[in-house]
Protein backbone atom coordinates (compact mmCIF):
# COMPACT_ATOMS: atom_id res chain seq x y z
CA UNK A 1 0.00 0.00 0.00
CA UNK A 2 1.44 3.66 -0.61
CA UNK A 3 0.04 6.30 1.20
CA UNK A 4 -3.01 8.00 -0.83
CA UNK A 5 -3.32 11.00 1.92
CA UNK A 6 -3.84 14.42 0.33
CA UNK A 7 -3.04 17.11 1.96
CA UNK A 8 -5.79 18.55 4.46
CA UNK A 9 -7.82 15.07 4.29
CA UNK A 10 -7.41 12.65 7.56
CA UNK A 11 -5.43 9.75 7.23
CA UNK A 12 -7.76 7.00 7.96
CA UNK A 13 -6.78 3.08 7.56
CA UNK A 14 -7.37 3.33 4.00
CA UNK A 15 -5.26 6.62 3.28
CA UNK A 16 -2.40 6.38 5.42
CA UNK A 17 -0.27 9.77 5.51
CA UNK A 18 3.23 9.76 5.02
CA UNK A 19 5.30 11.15 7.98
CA UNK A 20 8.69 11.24 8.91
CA UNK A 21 8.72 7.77 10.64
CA UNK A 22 6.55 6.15 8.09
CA UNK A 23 2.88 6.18 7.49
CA UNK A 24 0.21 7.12 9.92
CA UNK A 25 -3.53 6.04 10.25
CA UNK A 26 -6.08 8.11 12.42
CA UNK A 27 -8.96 6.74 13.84
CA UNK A 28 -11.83 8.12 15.32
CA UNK A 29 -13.55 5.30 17.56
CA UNK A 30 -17.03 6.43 18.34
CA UNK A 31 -18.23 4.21 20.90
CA UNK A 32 -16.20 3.04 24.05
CA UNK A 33 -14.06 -0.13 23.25
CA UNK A 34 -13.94 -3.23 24.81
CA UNK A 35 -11.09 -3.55 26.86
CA UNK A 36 -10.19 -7.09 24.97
CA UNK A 37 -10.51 -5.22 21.56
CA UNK A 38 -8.49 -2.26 22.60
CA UNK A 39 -5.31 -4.65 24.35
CA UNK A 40 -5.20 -6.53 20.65
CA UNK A 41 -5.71 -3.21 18.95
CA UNK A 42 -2.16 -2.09 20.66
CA UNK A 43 -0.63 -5.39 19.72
CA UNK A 44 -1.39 -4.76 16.30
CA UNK A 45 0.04 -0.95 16.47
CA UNK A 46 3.39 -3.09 17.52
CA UNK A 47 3.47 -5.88 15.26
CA UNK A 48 2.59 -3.43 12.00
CA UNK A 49 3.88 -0.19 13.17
CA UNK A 50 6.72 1.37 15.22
CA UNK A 51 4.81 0.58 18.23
CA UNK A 52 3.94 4.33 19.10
CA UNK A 53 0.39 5.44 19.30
CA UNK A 54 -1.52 8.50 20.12
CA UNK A 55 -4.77 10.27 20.90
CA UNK A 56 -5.17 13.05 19.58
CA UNK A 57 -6.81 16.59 20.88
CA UNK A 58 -10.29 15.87 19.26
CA UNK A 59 -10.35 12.26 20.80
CA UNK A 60 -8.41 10.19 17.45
CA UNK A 61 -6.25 7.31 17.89
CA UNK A 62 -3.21 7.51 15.91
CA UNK A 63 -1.14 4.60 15.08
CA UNK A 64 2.69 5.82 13.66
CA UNK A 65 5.31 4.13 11.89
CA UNK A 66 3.54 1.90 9.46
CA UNK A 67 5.12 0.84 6.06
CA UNK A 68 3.28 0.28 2.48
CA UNK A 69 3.64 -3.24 3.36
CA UNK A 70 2.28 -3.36 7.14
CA UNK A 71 -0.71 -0.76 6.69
CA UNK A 72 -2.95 -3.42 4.81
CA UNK A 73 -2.23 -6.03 7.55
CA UNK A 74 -3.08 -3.36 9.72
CA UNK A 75 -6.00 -2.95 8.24
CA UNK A 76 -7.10 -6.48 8.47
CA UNK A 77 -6.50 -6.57 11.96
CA UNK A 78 -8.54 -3.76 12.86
CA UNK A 79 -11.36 -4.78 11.30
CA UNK A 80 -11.69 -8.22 12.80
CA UNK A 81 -11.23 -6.11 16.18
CA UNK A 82 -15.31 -4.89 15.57
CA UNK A 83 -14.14 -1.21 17.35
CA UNK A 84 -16.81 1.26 15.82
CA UNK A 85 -15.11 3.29 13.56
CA UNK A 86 -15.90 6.92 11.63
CA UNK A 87 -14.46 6.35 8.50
CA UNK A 88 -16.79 9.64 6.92
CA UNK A 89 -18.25 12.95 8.33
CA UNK A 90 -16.17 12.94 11.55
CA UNK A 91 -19.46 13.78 13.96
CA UNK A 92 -17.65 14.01 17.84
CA UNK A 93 -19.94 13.69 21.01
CA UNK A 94 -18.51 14.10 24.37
CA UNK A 95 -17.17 10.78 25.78
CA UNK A 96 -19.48 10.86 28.73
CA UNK A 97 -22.70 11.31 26.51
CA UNK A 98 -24.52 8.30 27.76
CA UNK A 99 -24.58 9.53 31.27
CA UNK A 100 -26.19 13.27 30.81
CA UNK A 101 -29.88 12.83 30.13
CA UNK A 102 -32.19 10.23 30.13
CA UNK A 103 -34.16 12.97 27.92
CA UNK A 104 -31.58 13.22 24.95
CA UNK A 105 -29.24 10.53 23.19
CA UNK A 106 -26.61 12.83 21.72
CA UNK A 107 -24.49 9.01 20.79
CA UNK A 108 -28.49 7.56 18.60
CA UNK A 109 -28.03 11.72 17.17
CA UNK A 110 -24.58 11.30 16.25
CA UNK A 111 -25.16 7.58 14.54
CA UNK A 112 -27.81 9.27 12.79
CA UNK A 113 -25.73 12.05 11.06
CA UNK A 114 -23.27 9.86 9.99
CA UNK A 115 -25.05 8.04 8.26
CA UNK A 116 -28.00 10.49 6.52
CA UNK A 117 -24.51 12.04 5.50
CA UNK A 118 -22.69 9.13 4.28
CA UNK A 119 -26.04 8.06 1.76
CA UNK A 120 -25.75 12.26 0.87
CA UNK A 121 -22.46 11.68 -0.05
CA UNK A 122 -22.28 15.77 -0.41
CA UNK A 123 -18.74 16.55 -1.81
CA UNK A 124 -17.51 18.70 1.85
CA UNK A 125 -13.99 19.50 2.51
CA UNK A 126 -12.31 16.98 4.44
CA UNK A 127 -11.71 18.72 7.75
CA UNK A 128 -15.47 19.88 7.87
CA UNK A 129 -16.72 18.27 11.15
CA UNK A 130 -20.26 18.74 13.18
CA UNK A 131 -19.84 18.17 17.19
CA UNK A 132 -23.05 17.00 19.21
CA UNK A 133 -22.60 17.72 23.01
CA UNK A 134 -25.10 16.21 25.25
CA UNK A 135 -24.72 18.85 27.59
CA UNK A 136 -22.74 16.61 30.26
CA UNK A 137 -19.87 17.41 32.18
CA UNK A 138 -17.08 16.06 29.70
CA UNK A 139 -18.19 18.70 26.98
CA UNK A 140 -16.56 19.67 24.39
CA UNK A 141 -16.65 24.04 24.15
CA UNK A 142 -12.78 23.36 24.02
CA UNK A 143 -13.11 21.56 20.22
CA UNK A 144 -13.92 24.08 16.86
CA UNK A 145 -16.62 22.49 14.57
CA UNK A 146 -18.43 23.36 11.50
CA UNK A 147 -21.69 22.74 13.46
CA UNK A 148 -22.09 22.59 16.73
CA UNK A 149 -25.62 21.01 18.49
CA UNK A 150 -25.26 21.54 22.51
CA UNK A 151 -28.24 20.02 24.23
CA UNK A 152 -30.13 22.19 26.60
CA UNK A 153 -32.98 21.54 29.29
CA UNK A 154 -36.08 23.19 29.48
CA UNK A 155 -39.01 22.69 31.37
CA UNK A 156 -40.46 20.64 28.74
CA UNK A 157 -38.14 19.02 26.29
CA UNK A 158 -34.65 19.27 25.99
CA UNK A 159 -33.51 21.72 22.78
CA UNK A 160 -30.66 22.10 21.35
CA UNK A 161 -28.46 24.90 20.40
CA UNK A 162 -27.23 24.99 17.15
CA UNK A 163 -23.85 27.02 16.27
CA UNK A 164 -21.52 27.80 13.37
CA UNK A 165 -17.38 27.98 12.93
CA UNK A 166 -16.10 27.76 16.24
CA UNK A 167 -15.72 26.61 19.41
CA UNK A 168 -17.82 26.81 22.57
CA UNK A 169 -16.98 30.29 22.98
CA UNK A 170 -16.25 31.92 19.39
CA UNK A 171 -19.16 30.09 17.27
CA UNK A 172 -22.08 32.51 15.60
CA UNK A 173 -24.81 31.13 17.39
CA UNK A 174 -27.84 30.20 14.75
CA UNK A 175 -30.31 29.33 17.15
CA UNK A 176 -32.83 26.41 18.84
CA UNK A 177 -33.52 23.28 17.32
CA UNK A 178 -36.13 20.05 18.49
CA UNK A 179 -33.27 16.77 18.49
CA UNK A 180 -35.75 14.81 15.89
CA UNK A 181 -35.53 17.59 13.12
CA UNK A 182 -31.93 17.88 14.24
CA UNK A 183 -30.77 15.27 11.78
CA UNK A 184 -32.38 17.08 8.59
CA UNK A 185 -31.35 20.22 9.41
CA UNK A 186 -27.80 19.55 9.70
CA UNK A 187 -27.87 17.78 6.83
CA UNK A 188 -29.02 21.07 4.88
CA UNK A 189 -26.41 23.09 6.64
CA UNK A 190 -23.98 21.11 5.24
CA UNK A 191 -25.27 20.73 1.97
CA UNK A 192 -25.11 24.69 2.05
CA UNK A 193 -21.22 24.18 2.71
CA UNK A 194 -20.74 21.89 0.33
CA UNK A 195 -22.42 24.42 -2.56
CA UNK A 196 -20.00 26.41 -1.98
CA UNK A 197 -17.24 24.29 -2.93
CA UNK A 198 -14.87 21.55 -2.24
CA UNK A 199 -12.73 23.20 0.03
CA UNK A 200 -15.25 25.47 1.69
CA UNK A 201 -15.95 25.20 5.59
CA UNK A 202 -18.66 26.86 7.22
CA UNK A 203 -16.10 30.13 8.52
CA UNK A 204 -16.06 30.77 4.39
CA UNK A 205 -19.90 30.95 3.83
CA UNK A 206 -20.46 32.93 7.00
CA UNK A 207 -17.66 35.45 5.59
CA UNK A 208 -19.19 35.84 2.34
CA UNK A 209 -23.08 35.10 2.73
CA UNK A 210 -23.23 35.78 6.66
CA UNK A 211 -25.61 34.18 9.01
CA UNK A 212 -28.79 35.01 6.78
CA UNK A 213 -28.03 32.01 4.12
CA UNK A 214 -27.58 29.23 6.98
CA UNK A 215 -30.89 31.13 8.10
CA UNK A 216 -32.45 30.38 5.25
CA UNK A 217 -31.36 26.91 5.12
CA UNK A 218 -33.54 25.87 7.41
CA UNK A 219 -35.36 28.81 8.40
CA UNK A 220 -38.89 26.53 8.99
CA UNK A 221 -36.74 24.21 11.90
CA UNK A 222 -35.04 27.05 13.77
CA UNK A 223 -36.19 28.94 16.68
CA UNK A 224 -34.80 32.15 18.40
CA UNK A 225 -32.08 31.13 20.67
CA UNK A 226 -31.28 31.67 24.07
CA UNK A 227 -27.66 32.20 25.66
CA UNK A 228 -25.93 29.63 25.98
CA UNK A 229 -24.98 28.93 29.19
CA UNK A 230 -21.57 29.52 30.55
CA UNK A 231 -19.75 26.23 31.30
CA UNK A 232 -16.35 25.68 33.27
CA UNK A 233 -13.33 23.94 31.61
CA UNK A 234 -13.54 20.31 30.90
CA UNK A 235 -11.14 18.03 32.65
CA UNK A 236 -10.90 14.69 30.81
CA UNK A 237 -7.62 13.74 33.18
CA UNK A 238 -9.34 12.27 36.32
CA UNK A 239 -12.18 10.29 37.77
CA UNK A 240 -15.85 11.35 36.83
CA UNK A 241 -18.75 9.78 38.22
CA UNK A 242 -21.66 7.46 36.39
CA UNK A 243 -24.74 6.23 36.89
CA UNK A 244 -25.36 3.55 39.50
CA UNK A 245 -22.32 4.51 42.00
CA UNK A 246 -19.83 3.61 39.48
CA UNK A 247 -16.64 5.73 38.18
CA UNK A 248 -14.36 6.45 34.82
CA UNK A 249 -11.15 7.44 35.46
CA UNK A 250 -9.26 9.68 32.96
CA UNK A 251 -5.65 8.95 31.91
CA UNK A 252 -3.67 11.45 30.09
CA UNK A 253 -0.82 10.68 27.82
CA UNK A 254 2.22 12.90 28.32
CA UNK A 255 2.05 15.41 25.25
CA UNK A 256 -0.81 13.00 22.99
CA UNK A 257 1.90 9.75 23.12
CA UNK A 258 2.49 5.95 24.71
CA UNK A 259 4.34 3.10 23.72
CA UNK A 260 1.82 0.60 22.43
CA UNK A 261 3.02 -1.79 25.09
CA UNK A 262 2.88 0.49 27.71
CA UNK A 263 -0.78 1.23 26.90
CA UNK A 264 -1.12 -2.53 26.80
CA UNK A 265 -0.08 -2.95 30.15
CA UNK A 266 -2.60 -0.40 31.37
CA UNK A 267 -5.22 -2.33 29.87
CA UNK A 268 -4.91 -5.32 31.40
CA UNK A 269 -4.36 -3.59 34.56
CA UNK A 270 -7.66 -1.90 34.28
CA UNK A 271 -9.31 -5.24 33.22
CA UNK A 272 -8.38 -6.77 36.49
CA UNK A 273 -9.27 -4.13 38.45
CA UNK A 274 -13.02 -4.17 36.83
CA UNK A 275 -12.84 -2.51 33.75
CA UNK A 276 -14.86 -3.25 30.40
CA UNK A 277 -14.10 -0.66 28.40
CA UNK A 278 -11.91 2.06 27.29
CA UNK A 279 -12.49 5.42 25.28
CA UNK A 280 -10.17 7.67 23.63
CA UNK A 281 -11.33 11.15 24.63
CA UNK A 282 -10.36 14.36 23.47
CA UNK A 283 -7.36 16.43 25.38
CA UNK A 284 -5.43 13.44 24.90
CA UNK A 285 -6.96 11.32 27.26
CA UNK A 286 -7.92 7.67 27.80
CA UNK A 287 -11.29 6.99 29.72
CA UNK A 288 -11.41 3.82 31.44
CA UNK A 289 -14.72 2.61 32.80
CA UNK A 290 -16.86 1.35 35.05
CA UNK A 291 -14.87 1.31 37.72
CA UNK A 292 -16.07 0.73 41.50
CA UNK A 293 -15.38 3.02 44.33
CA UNK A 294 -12.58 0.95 45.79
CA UNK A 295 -10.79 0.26 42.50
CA UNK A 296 -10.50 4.03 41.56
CA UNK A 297 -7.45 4.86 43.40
CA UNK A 298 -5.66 1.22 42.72
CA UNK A 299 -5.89 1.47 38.87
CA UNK A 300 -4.96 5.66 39.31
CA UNK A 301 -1.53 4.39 41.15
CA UNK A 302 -0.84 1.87 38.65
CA UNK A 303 -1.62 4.20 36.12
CA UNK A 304 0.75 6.77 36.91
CA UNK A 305 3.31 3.66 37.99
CA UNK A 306 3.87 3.41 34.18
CA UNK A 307 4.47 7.24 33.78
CA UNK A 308 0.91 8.21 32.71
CA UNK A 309 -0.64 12.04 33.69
CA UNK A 310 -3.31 11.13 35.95
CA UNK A 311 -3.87 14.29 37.72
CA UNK A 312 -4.77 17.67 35.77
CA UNK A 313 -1.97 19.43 37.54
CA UNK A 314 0.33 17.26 36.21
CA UNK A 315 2.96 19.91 34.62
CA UNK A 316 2.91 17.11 31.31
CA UNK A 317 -0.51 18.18 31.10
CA UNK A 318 0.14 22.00 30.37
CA UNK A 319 2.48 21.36 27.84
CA UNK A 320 1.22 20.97 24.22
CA UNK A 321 3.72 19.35 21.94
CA UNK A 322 4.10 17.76 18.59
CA UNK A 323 5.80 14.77 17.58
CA UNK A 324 8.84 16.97 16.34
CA UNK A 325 11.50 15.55 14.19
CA UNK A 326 12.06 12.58 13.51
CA UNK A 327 8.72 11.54 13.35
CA UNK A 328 7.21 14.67 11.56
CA UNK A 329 9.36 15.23 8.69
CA UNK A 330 8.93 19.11 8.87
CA UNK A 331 10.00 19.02 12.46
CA UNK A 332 13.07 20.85 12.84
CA UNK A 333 13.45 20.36 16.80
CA UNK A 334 12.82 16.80 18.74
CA UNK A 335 9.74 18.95 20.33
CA UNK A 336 8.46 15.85 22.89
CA UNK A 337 12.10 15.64 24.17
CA UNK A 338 12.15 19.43 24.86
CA UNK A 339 8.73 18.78 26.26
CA UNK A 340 9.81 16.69 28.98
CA UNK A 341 12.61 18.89 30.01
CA UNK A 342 10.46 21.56 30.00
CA UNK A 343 8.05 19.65 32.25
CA UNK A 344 10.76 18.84 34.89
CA UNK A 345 10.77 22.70 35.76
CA UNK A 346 7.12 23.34 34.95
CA UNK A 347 5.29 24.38 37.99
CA UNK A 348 2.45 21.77 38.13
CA UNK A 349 0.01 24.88 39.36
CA UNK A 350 -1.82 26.48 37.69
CA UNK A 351 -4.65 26.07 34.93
CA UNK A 352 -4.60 25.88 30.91
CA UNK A 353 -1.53 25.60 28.64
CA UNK A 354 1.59 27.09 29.78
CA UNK A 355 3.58 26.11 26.67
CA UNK A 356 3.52 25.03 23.05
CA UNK A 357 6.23 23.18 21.73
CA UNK A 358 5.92 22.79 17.89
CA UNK A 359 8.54 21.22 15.37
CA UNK A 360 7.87 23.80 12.41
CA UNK A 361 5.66 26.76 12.36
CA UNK A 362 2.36 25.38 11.56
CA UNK A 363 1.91 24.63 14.62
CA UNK A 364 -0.45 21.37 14.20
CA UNK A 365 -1.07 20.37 17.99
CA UNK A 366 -2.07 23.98 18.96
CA UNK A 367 -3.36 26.37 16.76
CA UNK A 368 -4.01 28.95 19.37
CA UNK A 369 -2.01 30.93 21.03
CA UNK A 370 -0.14 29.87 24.35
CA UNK A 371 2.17 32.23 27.33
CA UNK A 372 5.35 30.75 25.33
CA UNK A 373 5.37 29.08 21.98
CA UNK A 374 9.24 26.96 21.33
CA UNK A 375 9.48 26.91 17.43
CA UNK A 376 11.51 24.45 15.30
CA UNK A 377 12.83 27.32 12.85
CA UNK A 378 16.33 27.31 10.78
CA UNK A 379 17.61 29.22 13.04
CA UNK A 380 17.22 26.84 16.22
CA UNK A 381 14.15 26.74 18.44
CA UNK A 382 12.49 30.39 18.13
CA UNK A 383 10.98 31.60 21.04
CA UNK A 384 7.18 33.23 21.01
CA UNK A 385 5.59 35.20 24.36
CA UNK A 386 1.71 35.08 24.15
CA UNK A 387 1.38 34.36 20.40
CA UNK A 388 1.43 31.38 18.31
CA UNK A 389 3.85 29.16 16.72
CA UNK A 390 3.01 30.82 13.50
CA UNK A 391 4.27 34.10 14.80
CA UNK A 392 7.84 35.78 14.75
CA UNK A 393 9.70 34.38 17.20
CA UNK A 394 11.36 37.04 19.95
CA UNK A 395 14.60 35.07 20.15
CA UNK A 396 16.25 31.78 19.04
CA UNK A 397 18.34 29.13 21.11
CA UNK A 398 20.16 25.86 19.76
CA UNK A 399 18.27 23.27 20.52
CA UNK A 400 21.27 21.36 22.54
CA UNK A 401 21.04 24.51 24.94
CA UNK A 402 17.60 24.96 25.38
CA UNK A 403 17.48 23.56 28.81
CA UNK A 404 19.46 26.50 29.92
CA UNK A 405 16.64 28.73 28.55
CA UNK A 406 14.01 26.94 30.85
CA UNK A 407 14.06 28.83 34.27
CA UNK A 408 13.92 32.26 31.93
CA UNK A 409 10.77 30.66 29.81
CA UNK A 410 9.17 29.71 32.74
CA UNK A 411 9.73 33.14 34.33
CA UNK A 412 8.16 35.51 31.89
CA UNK A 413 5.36 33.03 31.84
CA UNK A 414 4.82 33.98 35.27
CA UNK A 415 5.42 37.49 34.62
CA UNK A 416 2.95 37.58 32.10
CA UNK A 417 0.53 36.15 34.41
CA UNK A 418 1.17 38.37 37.44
């Protein structure tokens, strides 16, 4: 197999993309995996790849270091693994979606999209996405989307709000929307994105056309919206309740990586202390569940026994990094090894990211901006206060020296904070 990614499309298990340390495949699970399926599924990611896999910010799995040769066998493997897949319109719920309302099923919503869109088959650009948030406490205001649908309760049926081109706090809201004439009208949002070309997202019709022509799209379904309600930061990283006195506990993986054997181990650790089933979850985290009271704090020790974040004040976890080179071949800095030295001297209080470390300028893990961006430039690791990687570094450092810069990074972040 050769790799038939183009660029700006996702590299799913049949379009692997090339990278620097062979070819990657992305997959979005969208239901919670069996803990069996998931332990073979990181066998597999060592037998066919370089053993290193990831979850992404959005919640993907990310399997590196496959060949032309291995990718097919891959392949095979996954599918005999019967992990529910997204292979089309990526449509995200929160990973907790099953436990907000007994009045809403954001995960039957989300099945539904996928595939009304998949028969559609509208010609939308790759990276166009629609997020359906049940409202719950794992939501997902920190992800951008095309659409957005964020569930609301009234006094008589829950509604849901229905936003454009951002994320929970920069979207254009549109308005209100009943959940059984959600379906339709999202389809004829999209259908509006996709008239206005292959590469159009929903940002580009609300810059030329504005609100009105979404309005218009389904100007029978909407209703005049309400605010929508302010909602404190999502922490994946830690344990979350469930129904029926049960728990999930959220591990983290230091800057969006493990060793496939590593992950392996966790597995089967969880599995004997109770566990059925594991979900990839956005902010780089791994949601293991159901859990009982007692086994909580067993599987959190083991957990961070094999060097996984399981605390939100771990410093790991206020670091945003890129695989850097090697494994990127436009990385031009090893950015997860700066990472970790970076994280040694990281005070772990404090809330949010503290610093992005990117191999190149594009800055793919973090397109926002962060208290200090480290660049992979020709000139050494640039150096960005309160910007993004994309901007013009202040300084530069050799890369070999850049622990000496730490204390001083780490100081105008404070400085900048005081």
């Amino acid at each position: 197999m050769t790799s038939a990614y183009a660029r700006g499309a996702c590299p799913g298990l049949s379009a692997p993309m090339q990278t620097g340390d062979g070819l990657l495949v992305r997959l979005l699970p969208v239901a919670p995996i069996a803990l069996g399926a998931f332990s073979r599924l990181c066998a597999a990611a060592r037998a066919h790849g370089n053993g290193t896999m990831e979850i992404s910010a959005r919640g993907s799995l990310q399997v590196r270091g496959l060949t032309s040769a291995s990718a097919p066998l891959f392949a095979d493997a996954v599918s005999m693994l019967g992990i529910e897949i997204s292979e089309g319109l990526p449509v995200i719920t929160d990973p907790l979606a099953d436990q907000a309302s007994d009045q809403f099923d954001a995960e039957a919503l989300a099945r539904e999209l996928r595939h009304a869109a998949a028969s559609a088959a509208l010609p939308l650009a790759p990276k166009v996405s629609v997020i359906v948030d049940s409202g719950g406490r794992l939501h997902l205001d920190a992800l951008a989307a095309d659409i957005r649908l964020q569930a609301v309760t009234t006094a008589d049926s829950p509604l849901l709000h229905v936003a454009l081109a951002g994320d929970g706090a920069s979207a254009t809201l549109l308005g209100m929307i009943a959940p059984d004439e959600a379906c339709e009208a999202v389809l004829r949002l999209l259908a509006l994105i996709a008239a206005h070309g292959r590469e159009a997202r929903a940002a580009d019709v609300l810059k030329s056309g504005g609100i009105a022509a979404f309005q218009d799209a389904i100007r029978t379904r909407i209703a005049l919206h309400s605010p929508v309600p302010h909602r404190l930061r999502a922490e994946m990283v830690g344990t979350h309740s469930l129904k029926d006195d049960l728990y999930a506990l959220g591990v983290g993986l230091a800057f969006g990586h493990a060793e496939a054997d590593t992950l392996r181990a966790l597995t089967e650790i969880a599995r004997v202390h109770g566990a059925l089933r594991a979900r990839p979850a956005p902010d780089r985290t791994l949601l293991l569940r159901p859990l009982k009271r007692t086994e909580v704090k067993p599987l959190r020790d083991e957990a961070r026994r094999l060097g996984f974040p399981v605390d939100h004040a771990d410093a790991r976890r206020r670091i945003v990094a890129c695989p850097g080179a090697p494994a990127c071949a436009s990385g031009l800095i090893a950015s997860r090894e700066i990472a970790a030295a970076l994280a040694r001297d990281l005070q772990s209080s404090g809330d949010g990211i503290a610093l992005h470390v990117s191999g190149c300028a594009k800055g793919c893990a973090h397109q926002a901006s962060a208290p200090v961006a480290i660049v992979g430039t020709a000139l050494g690791a640039g150096i960005v206060r309160n910007g993004t990687a994309r901007a013009i570094p202040a300084a530069y450092a050799d890369p070999a020296d850049l622990a000496e810069e730490i204390d001083r990074i780490i100081d105008a972040r404070e400085t900048v904070n005081a």
